[in-house]
Protein backbone atom coordinates (compact mmCIF):
# COMPACT_ATOMS: atom_id res chain seq x y z
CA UNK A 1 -40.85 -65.03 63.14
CA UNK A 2 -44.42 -66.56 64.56
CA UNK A 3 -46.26 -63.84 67.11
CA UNK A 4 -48.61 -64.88 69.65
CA UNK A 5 -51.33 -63.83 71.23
CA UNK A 6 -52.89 -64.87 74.58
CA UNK A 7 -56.78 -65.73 74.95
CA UNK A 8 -58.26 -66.01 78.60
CA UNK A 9 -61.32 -65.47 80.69
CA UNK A 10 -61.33 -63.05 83.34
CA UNK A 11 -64.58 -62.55 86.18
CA UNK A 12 -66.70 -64.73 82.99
CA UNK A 13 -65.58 -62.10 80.42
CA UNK A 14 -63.31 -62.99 77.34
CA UNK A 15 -60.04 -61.34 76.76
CA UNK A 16 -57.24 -60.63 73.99
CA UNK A 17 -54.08 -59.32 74.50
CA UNK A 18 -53.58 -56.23 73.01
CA UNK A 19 -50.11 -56.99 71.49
CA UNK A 20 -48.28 -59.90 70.17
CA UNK A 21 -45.17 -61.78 71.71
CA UNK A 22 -42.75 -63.97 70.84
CA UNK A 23 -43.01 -67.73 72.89
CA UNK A 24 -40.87 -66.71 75.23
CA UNK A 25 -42.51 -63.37 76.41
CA UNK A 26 -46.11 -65.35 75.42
CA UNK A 27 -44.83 -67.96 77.83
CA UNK A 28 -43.84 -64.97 80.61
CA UNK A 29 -47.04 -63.21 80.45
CA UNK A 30 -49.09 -66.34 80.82
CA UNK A 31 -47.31 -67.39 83.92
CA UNK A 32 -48.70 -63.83 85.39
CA UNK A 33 -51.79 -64.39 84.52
CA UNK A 34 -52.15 -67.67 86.02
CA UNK A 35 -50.84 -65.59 89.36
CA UNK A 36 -54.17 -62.98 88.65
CA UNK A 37 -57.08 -64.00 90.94
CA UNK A 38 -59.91 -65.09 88.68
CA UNK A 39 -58.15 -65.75 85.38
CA UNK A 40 -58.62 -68.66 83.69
CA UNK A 41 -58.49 -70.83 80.71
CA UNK A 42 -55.59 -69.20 79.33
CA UNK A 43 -54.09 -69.98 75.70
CA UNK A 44 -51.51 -68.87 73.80
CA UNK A 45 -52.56 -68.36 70.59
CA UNK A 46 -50.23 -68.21 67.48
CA UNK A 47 -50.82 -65.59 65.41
CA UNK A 48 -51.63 -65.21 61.44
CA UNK A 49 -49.12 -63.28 59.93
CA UNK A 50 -50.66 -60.01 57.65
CA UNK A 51 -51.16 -60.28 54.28
């Protein structure tokens, strides 16, 4: 199964997510963040699997 990430600016800083999602949940979390005041260019970023 491919994990995601999400990638955005927040106030000028960078940010990660902490955790990995699925799309769907990736999808869910980015619409919240695009509700946040002062979040922006938000990505969702697959993730590499582990070796």
């Amino acid at each position: 199964m491919q994990s995601y990430r999400l990638k955005w600016t927040q106030n000028g800083q960078p940010k990660q997510s902490g955790v990995v999602y699925d799309l769907p949940s990736a999808e869910a979390r980015k619409a919240r963040l695009e509700a946040e005041p002062d979040v922006t260019d938000i990505e969702i970023v697959p993730e590499k699997p582990s070796v």
